[in-house]
Structure formats: C-alpha cells, structure tokens
C-alpha atoms as a PDB file:
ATOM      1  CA  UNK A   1     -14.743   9.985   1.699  1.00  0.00           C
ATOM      2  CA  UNK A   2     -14.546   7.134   3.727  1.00  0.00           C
ATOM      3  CA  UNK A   3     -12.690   7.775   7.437  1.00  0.00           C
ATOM      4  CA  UNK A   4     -11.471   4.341   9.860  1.00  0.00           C
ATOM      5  CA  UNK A   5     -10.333   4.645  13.254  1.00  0.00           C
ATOM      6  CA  UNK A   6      -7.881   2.524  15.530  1.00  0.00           C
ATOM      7  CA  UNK A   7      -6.499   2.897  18.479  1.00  0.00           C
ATOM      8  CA  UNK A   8      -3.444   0.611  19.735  1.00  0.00           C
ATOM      9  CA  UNK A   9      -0.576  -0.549  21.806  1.00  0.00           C
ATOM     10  CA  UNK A  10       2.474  -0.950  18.836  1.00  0.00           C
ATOM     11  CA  UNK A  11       4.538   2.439  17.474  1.00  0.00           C
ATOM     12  CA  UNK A  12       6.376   0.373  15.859  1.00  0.00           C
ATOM     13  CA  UNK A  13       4.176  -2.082  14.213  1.00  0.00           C
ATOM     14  CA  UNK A  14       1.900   0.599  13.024  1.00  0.00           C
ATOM     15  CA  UNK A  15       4.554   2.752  11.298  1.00  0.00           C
ATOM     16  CA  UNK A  16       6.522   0.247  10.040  1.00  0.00           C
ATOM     17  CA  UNK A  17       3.392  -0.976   7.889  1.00  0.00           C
ATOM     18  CA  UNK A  18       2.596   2.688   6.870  1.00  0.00           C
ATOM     19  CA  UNK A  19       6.345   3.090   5.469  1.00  0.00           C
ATOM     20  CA  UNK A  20       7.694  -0.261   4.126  1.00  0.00           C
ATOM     21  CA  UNK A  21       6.925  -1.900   0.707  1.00  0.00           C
ATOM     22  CA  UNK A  22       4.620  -4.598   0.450  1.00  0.00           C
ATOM     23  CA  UNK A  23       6.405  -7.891   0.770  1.00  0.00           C
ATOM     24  CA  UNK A  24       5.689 -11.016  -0.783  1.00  0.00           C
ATOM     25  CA  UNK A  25       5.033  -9.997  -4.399  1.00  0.00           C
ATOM     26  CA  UNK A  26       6.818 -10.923  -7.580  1.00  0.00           C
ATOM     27  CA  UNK A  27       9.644  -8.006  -9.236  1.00  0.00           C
ATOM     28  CA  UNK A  28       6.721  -7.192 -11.360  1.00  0.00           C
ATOM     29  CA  UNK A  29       4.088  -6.755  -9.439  1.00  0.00           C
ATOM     30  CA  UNK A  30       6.423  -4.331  -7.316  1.00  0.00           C
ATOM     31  CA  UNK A  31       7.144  -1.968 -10.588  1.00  0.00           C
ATOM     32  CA  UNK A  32       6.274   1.337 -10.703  1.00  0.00           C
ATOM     33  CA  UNK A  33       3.402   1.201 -12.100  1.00  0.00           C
ATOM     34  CA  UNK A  34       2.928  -2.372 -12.010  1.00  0.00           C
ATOM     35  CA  UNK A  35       2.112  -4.067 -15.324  1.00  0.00           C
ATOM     36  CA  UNK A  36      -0.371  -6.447 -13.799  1.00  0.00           C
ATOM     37  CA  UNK A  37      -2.536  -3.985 -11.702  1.00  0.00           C
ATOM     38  CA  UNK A  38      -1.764  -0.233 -12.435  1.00  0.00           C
ATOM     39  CA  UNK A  39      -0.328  -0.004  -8.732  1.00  0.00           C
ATOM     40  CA  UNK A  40       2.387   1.269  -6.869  1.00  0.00           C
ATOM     41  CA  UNK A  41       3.454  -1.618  -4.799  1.00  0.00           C
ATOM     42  CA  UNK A  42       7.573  -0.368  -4.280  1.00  0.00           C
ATOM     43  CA  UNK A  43       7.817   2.982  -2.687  1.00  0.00           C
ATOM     44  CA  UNK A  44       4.293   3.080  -2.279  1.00  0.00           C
ATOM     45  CA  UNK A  45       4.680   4.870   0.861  1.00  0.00           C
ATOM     46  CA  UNK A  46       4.871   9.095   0.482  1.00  0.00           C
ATOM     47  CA  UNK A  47       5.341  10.841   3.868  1.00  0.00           C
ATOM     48  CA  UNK A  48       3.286  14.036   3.329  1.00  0.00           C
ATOM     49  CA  UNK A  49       3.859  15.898   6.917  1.00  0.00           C
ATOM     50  CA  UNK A  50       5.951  14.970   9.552  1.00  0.00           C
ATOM     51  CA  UNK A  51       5.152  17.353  12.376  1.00  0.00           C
ATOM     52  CA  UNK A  52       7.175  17.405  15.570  1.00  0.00           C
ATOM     53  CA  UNK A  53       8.737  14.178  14.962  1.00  0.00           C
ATOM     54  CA  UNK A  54      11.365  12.980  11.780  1.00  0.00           C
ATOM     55  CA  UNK A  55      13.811  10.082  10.342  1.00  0.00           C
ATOM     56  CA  UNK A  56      13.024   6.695   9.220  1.00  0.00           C
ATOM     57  CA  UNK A  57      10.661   3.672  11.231  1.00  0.00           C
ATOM     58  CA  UNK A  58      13.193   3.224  13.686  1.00  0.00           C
ATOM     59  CA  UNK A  59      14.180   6.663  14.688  1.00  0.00           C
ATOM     60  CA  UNK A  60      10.197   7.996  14.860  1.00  0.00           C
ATOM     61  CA  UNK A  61       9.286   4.742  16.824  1.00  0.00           C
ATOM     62  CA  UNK A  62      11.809   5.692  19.436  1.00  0.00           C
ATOM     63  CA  UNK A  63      10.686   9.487  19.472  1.00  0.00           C
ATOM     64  CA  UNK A  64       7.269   8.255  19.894  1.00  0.00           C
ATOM     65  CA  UNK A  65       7.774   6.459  22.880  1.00  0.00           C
ATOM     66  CA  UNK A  66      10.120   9.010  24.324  1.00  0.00           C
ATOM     67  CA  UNK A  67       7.035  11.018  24.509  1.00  0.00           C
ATOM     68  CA  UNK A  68       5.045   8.101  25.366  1.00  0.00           C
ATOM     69  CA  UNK A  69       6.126   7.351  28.980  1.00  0.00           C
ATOM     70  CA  UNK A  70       4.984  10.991  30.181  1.00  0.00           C
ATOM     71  CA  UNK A  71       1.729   9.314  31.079  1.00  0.00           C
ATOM     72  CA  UNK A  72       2.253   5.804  32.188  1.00  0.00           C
ATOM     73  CA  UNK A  73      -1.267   4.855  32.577  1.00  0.00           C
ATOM     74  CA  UNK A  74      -2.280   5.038  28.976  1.00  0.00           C
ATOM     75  CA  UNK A  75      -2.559   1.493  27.495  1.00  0.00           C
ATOM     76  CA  UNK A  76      -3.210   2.541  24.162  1.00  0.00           C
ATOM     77  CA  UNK A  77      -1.134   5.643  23.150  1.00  0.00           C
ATOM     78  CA  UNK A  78      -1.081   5.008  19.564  1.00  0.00           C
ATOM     79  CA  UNK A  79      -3.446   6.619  17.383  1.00  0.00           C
ATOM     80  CA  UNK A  80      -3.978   5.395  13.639  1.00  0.00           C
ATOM     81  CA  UNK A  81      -6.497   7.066  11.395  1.00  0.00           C
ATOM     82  CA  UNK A  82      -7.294   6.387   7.443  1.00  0.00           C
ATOM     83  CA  UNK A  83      -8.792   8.180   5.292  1.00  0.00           C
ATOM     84  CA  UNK A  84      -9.968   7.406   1.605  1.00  0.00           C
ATOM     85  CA  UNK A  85     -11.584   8.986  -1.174  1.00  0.00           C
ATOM     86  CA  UNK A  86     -14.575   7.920  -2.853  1.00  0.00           C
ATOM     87  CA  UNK A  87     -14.129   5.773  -6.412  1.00  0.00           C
ATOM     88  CA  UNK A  88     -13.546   8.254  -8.482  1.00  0.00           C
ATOM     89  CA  UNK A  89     -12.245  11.774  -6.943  1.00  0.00           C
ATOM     90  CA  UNK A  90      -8.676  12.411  -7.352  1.00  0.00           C
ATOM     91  CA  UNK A  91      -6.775  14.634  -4.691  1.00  0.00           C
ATOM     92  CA  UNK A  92      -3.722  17.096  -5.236  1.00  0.00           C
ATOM     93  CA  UNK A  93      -0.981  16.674  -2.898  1.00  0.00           C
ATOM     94  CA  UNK A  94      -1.701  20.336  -1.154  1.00  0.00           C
ATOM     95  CA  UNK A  95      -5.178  18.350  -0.804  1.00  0.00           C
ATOM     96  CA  UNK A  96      -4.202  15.708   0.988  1.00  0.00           C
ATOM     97  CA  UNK A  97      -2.048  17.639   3.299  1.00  0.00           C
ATOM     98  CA  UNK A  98      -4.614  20.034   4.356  1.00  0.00           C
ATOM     99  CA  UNK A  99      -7.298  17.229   5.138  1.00  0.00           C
ATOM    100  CA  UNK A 100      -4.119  15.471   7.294  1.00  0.00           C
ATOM    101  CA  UNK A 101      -3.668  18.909   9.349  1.00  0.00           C
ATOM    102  CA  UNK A 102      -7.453  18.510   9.875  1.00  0.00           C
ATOM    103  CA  UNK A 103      -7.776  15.511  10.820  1.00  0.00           C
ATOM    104  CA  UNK A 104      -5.127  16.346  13.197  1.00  0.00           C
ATOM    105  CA  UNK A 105      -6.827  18.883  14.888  1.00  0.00           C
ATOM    106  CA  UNK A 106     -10.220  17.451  15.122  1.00  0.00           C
ATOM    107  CA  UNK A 107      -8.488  14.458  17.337  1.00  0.00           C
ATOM    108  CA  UNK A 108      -6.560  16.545  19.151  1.00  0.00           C
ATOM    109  CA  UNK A 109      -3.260  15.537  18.100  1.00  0.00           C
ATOM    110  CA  UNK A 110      -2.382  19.126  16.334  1.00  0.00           C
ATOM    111  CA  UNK A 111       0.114  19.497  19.558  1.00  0.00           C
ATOM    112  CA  UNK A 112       1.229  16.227  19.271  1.00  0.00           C
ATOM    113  CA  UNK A 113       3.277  14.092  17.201  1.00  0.00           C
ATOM    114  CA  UNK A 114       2.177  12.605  14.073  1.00  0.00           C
ATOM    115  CA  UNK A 115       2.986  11.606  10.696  1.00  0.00           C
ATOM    116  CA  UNK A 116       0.575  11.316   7.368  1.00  0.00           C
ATOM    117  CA  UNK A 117       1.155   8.980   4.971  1.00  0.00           C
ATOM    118  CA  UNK A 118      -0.174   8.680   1.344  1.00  0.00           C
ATOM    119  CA  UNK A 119      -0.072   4.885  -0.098  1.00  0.00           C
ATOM    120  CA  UNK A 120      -0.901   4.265  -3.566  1.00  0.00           C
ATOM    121  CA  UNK A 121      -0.867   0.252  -3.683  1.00  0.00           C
ATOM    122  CA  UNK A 122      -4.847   0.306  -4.058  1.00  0.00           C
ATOM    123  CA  UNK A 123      -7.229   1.499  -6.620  1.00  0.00           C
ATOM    124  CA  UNK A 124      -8.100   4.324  -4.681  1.00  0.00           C
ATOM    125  CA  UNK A 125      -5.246   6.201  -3.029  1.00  0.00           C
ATOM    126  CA  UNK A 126      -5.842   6.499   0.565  1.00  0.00           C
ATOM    127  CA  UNK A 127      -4.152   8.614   3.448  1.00  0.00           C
ATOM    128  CA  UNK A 128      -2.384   6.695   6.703  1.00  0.00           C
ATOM    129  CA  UNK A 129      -2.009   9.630  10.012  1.00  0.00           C
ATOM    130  CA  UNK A 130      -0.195   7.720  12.978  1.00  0.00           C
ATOM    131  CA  UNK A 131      -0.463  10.061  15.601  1.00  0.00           C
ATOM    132  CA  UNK A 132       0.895  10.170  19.590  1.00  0.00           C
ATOM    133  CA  UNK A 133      -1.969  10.089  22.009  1.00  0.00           C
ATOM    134  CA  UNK A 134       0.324  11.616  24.873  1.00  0.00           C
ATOM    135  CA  UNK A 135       1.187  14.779  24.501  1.00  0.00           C
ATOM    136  CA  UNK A 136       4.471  16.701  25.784  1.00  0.00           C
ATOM    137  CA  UNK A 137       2.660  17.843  28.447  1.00  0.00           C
ATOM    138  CA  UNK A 138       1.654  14.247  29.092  1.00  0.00           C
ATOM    139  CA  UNK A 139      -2.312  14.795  28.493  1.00  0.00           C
ATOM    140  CA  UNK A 140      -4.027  12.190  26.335  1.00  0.00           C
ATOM    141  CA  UNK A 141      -6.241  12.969  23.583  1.00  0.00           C
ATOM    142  CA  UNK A 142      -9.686  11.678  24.060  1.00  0.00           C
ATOM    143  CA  UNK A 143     -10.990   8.721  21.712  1.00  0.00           C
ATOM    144  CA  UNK A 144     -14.564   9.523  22.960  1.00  0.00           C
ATOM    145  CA  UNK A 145     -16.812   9.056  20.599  1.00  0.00           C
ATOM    146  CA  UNK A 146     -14.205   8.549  17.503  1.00  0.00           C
ATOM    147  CA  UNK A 147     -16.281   6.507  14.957  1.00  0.00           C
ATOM    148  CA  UNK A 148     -19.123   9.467  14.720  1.00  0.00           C
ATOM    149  CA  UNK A 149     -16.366  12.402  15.011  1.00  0.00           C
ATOM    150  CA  UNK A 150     -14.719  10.590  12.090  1.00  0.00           C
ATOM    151  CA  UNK A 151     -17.839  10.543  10.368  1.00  0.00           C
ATOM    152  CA  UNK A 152     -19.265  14.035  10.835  1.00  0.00           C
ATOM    153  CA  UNK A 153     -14.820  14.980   9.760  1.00  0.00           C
ATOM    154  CA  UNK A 154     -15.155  13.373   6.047  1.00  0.00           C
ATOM    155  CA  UNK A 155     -18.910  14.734   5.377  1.00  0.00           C
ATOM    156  CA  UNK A 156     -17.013  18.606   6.116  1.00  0.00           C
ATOM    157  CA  UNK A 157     -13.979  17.500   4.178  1.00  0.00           C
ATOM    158  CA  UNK A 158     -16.305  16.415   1.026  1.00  0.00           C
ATOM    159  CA  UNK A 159     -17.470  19.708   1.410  1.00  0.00           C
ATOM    160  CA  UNK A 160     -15.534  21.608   1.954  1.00  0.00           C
ATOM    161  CA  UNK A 161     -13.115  19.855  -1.112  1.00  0.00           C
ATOM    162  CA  UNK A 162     -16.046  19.603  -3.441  1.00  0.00           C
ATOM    163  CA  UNK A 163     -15.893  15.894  -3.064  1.00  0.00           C
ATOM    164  CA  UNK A 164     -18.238  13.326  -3.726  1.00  0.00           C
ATOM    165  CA  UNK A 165     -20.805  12.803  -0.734  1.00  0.00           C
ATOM    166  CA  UNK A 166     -20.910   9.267   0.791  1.00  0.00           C
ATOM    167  CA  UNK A 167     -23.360   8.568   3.472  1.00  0.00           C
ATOM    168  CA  UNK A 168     -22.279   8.013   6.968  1.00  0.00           C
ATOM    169  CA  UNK A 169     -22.245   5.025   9.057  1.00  0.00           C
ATOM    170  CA  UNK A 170     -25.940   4.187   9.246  1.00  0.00           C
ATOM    171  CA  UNK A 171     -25.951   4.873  13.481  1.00  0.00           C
ATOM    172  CA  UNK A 172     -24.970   7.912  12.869  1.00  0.00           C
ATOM    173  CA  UNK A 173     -27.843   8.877  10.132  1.00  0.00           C
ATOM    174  CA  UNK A 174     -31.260  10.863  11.216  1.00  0.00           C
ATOM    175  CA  UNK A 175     -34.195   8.332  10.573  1.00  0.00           C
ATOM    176  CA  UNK A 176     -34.595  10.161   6.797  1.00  0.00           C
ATOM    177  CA  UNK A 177     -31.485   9.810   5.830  1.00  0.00           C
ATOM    178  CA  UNK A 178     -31.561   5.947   7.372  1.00  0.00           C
ATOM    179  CA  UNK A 179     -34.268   5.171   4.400  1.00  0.00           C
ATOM    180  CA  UNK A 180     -31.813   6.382   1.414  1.00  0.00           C
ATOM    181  CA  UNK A 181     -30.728   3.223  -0.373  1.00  0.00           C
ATOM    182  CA  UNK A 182     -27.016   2.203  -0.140  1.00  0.00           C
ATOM    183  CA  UNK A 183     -24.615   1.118  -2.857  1.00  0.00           C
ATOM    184  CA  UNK A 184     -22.455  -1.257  -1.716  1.00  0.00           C
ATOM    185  CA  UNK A 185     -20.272  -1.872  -4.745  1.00  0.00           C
ATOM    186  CA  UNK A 186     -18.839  -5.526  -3.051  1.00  0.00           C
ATOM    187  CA  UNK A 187     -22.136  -6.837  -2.804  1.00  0.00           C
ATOM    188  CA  UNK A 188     -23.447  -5.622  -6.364  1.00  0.00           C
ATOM    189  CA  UNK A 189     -20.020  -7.187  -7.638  1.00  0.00           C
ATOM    190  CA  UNK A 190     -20.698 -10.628  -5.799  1.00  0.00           C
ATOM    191  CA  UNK A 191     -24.509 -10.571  -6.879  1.00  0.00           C
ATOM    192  CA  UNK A 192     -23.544 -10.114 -10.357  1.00  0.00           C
ATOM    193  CA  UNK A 193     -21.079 -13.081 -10.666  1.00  0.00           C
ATOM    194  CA  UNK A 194     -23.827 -15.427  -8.248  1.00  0.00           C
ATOM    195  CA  UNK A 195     -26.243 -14.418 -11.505  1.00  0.00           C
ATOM    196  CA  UNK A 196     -23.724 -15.089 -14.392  1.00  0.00           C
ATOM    197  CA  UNK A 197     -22.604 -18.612 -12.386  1.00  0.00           C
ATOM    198  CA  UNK A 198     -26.289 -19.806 -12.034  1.00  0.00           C
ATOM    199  CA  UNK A 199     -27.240 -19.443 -15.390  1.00  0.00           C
ATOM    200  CA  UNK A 200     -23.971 -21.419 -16.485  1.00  0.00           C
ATOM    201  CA  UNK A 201     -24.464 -24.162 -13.721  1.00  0.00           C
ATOM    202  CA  UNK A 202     -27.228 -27.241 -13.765  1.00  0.00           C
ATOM    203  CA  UNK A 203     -25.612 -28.984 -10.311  1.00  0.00           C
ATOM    204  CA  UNK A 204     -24.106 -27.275  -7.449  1.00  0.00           C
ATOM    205  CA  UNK A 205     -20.105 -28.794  -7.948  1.00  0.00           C
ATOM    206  CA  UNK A 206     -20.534 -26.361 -11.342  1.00  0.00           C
ATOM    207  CA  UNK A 207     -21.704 -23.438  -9.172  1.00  0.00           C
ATOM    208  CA  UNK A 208     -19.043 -23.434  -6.529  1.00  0.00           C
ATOM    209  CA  UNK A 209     -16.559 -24.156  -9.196  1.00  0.00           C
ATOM    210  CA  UNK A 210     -17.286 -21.080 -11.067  1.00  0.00           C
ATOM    211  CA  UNK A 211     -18.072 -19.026  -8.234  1.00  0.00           C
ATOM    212  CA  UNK A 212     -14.430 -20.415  -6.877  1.00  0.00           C
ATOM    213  CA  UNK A 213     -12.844 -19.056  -9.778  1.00  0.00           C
ATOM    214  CA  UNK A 214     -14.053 -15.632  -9.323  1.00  0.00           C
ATOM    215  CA  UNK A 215     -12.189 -14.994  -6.070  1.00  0.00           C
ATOM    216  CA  UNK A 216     -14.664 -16.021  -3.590  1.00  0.00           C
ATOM    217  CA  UNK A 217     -14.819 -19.180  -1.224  1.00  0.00           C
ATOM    218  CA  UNK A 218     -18.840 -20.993  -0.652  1.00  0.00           C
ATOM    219  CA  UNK A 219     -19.849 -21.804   2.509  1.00  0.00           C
ATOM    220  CA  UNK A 220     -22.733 -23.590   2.818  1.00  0.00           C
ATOM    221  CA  UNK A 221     -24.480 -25.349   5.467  1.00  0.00           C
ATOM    222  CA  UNK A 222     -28.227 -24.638   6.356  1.00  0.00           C
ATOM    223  CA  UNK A 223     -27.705 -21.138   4.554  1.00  0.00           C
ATOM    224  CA  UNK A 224     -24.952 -20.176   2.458  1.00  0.00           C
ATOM    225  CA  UNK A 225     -22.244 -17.578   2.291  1.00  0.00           C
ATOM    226  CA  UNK A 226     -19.161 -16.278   0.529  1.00  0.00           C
ATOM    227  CA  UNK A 227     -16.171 -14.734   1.457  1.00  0.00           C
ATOM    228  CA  UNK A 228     -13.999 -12.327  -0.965  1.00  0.00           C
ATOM    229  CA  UNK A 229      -9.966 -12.328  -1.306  1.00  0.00           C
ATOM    230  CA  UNK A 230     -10.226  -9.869   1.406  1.00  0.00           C
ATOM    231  CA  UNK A 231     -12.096 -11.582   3.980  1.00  0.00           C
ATOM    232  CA  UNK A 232     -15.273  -9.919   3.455  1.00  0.00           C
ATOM    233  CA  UNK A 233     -18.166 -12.592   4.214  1.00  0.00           C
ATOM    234  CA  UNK A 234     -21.721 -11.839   2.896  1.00  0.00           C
ATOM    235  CA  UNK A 235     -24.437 -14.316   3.751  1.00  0.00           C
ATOM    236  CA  UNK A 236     -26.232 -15.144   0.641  1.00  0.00           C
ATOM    237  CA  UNK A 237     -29.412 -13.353   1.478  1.00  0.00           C
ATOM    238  CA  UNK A 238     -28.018 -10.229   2.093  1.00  0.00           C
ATOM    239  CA  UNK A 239     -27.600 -10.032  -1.557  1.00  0.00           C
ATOM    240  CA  UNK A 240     -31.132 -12.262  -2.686  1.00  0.00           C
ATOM    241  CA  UNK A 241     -29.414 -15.335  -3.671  1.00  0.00           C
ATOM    242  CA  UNK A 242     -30.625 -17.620   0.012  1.00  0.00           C
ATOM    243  CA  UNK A 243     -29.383 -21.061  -0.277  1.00  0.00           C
ATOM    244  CA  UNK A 244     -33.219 -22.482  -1.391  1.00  0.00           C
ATOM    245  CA  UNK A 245     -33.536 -19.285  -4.684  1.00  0.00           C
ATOM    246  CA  UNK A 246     -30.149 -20.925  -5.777  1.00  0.00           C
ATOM    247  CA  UNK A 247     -31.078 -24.535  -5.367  1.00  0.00           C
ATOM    248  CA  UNK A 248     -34.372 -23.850  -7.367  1.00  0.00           C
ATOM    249  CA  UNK A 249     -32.376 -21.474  -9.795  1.00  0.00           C
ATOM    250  CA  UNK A 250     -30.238 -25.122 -10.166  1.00  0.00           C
ATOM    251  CA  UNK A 251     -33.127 -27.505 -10.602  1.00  0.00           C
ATOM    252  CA  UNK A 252     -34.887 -25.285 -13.075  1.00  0.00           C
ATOM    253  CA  UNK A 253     -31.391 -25.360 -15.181  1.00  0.00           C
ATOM    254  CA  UNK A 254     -31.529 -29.145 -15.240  1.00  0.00           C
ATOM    255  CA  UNK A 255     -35.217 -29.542 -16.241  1.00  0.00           C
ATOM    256  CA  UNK A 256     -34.579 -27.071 -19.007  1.00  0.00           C
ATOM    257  CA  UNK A 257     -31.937 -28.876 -20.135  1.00  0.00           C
ATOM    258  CA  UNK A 258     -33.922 -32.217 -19.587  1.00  0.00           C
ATOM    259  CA  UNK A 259     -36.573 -30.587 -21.950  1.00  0.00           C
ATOM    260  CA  UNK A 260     -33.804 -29.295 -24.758  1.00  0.00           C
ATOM    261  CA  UNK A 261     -32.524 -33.027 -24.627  1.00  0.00           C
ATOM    262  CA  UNK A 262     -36.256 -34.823 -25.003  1.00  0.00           C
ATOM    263  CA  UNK A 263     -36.901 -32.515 -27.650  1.00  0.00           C
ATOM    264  CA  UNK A 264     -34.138 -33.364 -29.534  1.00  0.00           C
ATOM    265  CA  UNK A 265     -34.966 -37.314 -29.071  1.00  0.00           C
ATOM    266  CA  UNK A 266     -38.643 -36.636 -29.915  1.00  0.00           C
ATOM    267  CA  UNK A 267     -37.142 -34.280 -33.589  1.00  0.00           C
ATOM    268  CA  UNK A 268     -34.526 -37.375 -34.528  1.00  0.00           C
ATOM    269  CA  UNK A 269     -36.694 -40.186 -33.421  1.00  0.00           C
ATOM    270  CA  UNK A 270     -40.378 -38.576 -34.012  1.00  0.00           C
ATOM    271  CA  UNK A 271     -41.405 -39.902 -30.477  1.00  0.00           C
ATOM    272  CA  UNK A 272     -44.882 -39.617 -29.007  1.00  0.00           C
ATOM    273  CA  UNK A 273     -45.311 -36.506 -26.211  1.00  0.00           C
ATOM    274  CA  UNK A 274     -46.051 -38.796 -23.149  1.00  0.00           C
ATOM    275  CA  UNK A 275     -45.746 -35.939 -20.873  1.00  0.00           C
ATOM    276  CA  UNK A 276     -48.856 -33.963 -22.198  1.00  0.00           C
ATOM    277  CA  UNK A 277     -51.346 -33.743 -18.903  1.00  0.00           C
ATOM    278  CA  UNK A 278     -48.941 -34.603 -16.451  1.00  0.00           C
ATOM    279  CA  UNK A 279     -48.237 -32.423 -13.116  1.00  0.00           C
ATOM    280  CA  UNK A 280     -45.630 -30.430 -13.108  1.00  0.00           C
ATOM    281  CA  UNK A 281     -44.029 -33.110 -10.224  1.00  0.00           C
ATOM    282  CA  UNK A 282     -44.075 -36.075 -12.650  1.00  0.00           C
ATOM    283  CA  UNK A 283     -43.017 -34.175 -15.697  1.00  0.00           C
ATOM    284  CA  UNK A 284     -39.217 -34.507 -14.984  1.00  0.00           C
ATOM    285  CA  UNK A 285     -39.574 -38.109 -13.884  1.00  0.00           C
ATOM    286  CA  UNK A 286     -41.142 -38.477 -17.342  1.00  0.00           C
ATOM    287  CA  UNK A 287     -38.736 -36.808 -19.457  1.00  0.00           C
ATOM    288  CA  UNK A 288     -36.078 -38.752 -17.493  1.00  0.00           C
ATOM    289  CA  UNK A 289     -37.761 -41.975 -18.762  1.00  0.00           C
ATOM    290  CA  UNK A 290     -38.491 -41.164 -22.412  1.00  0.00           C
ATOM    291  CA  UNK A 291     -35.017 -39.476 -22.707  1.00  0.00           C
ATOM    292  CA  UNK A 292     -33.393 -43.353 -21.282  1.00  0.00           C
ATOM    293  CA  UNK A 293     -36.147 -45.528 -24.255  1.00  0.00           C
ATOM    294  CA  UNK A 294     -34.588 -43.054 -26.553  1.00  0.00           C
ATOM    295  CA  UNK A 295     -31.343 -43.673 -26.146  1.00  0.00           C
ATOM    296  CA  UNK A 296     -32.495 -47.951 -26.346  1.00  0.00           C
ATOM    297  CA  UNK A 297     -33.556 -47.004 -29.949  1.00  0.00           C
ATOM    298  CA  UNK A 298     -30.567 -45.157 -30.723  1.00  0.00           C
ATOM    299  CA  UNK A 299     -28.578 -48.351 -30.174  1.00  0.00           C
END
C-alpha cells in the first residue's frame, strides 16, 4: 500500500477534482468500462463516508470553510491524503471504508470534517480523504512529521488487511532494511523498451524514434534522460543505459551490420579478406572501403 500526503490552501479545488469526471476524453474512453483501457473514466468518483459534512462540491466547499475561519491563522487548512493498493490486491468496499476511518484518526481529523473518495480511472483503484484541518473547536491537526506517519499507517493497514507488504520510503527504513533491493516497475518498464530499441537501432534518429513511440520523450545533452506520459524523468544511468553504453550499444549495431553487408559482397563477388590482421580501429574503415570497390564491380 502506497500512502501520499498534501497539505493546501483550495477546498474547492481539491474536492472538485476528487468528485468530477475526467474531462477531455472522447465518449468512449468515458464508458463504463471503457473499451480502450478497462477504466472507469465517467462516474469514476464513489463517495464512501461523508462524516460531519454532506451535498455535492459546492455545498461541502462552503461547509468546509464555514468551519475554516474558526482559526484564522492557519494558511493551509486543507488536508488531502491518498492511498493505493499494491498491483495486484483487490479491496471490498467495507475495506476501504475502514482503512478511510483510520486514516482519519491517525491524522487527527476523526473530529473533523472529511470525505473519502474511491476513484477507479487507474489500473489500481486508489482512495482520495479530503479532510478539514480546523476543527469545531478551532484546533488544527498537526502535519508534523506526515510523510513517516503515513508510512508507518499503510505498513499496519497491509497488516492488518493481509495485504501485500511494500517497503517504506527509504528515510524511513533501519539500515537492514535500506540494503533490500527495490522494484521499481517504471524503471524495469523503461529499461526493457531502451533494450528492445537498441537492438533495432544502428544510428541514434532510429533510437529516439522508437523510444518516441513508446511514450517517452529523450533528452540528451552530456547525459541522457527520458521522461514518461506522466512526467516521470529517469536519467539514463539510473537504469544502466548512460549516454556512452548506448552510443557503443549503436556503433557495435553498425559494424555488425557493416560485417553482414561485406560478407555478402565477399559470397556474390568471392572477394579477397583484406581485413585479416588489422586492429580492431581500422577494421571498420576497411570494411567501409571493400564494401564501396564492391559495389564498383557490381556496376
């Protein structure tokens, strides 16, 4: 289970993206399910709990700050928490509403108002709480140390839901569990299509073109990078691909397919090796030379 954290300024920016559709998308991409992607993209929103608060965007934003202005010197009243399964584990709906109440109460918003919202526009369904810092009594619920509280929540929620176990933030792992390898199912998907595009590419254009097609954008400069459909940039190293392993990976292709192409003049033509002895430095320059006198006799 994977827990996020924000804390902002906007009721009413905040709910209205946790209850309204997703804009922007064609009539059937928004059917339920969709027939391109298996997702709920039209009332994708389910309010699970409303607790102390009701109505639609506009009525709860106005309740919200009705409470709000009991403690004018809080700049940041709204609190916004997410919460996400790992691939794979499937919640019921009494599920899902228990971990909300929880969630509630370990941020200290249990007395306060909030809302939980379950969206189902994303391979894995995922949980939205928008929650009033300011109490009626006007106190304000601490965001001290909310990134580790979230963390240490989800590892008792995976427990205590039989869930599968994801590892926390790394800052907030003991020095054994720091050396554990990671998955990081992005990355593995990005290395995977670097590997496929290299061994389809001879010149860089080709690379970037195929990598291109696969969702990503190339940045390269003195190192190089890519950056998913959702903004995600990974430098190129990260992953073992630095911009010099996929330059050689590059040059390799083209003096593999110089040697496929010489080999095939020598076969048609019967041509001499002139190449036998030579460094590995002059070999391409030679094949380059014996593939061009080849072509002379072919005319």
């Amino acid at each position: 289970m994977i827990g996020k954290v924000v804390i902002g300024k906007s009721f009413g920016h905040c709910i209205s993206y946790c209850l309204e559709d997703k804009k922007g998308l064609s009539e059937e991409q928004k059917a339920v399910p969709s027939l391109q992607d298996g997702l709920r993209h039209q009332d994708r929103a389910e309010v699970l709990n409303y607790h102390l608060c009701f109505g639609d965007k506009r009525e709860l934003t106005s309740q919200f700050k009705d409470v709000r202005i009991l403690n004018h010197r809080i700049e940041k009243p709204v609190l916004h928490l997410t919460i996400r399964p790992a691939p794979g584990d499937e919640l019921s709906r009494a599920q899902w509403i228990s971990i909300g109440e929880a969630a509630a109460k370990e941020f200290r918003i249990d007395q306060n108002q909030y809302l939980c919202i379950l969206h189902r526009d994303t391979r894995e369904p995922h949980m939205h709480i928008v929650g009033n810092r300011v109490g009626y009594d006007g106190k304000v619920a601490s965001d001290s140390q909310s990134y580790a509280r979230m963390a240490a929540f989800c590892r008792r929620m995976e427990l205590e839901h039989s869930l599968k176990q994801v590892l926390s933030p790394r800052r907030y792992l003991s020095p054994e569990q720091r050396q554990i390898p990671r998955h990081d199912a992005r990355k593995e998907h990005l290395k995977e299509t670097i590997t496929k595009a290299l061994q389809e590419s001879k010149t860089f254009p080709e690379f970037e073109k195929r990598i291109t097609e696969k969702g990503y954008r190339v940045e390269k400069g003195r190192g190089i990078a890519f950056e998913d459909d959702k903004h995600v940039r990974v430098k190129g190293s990260e992953i073992g691909y630095p911009l010099a392993t996929i330059d050689k990976a590059l040059d390799r292709n083209r003096l593999m397919q110089n040697e496929q192409s010489l080999q095939q003049l020598k076969a048609h033509f019967k041509m001499p090796d002139r190449s036998a002895g030579l460094s590995k430095e002059n070999q391409e320059e030679e094949q380059r030379q014996e593939i061009q006198r080849g072509r002379r006799i072919g005319r």
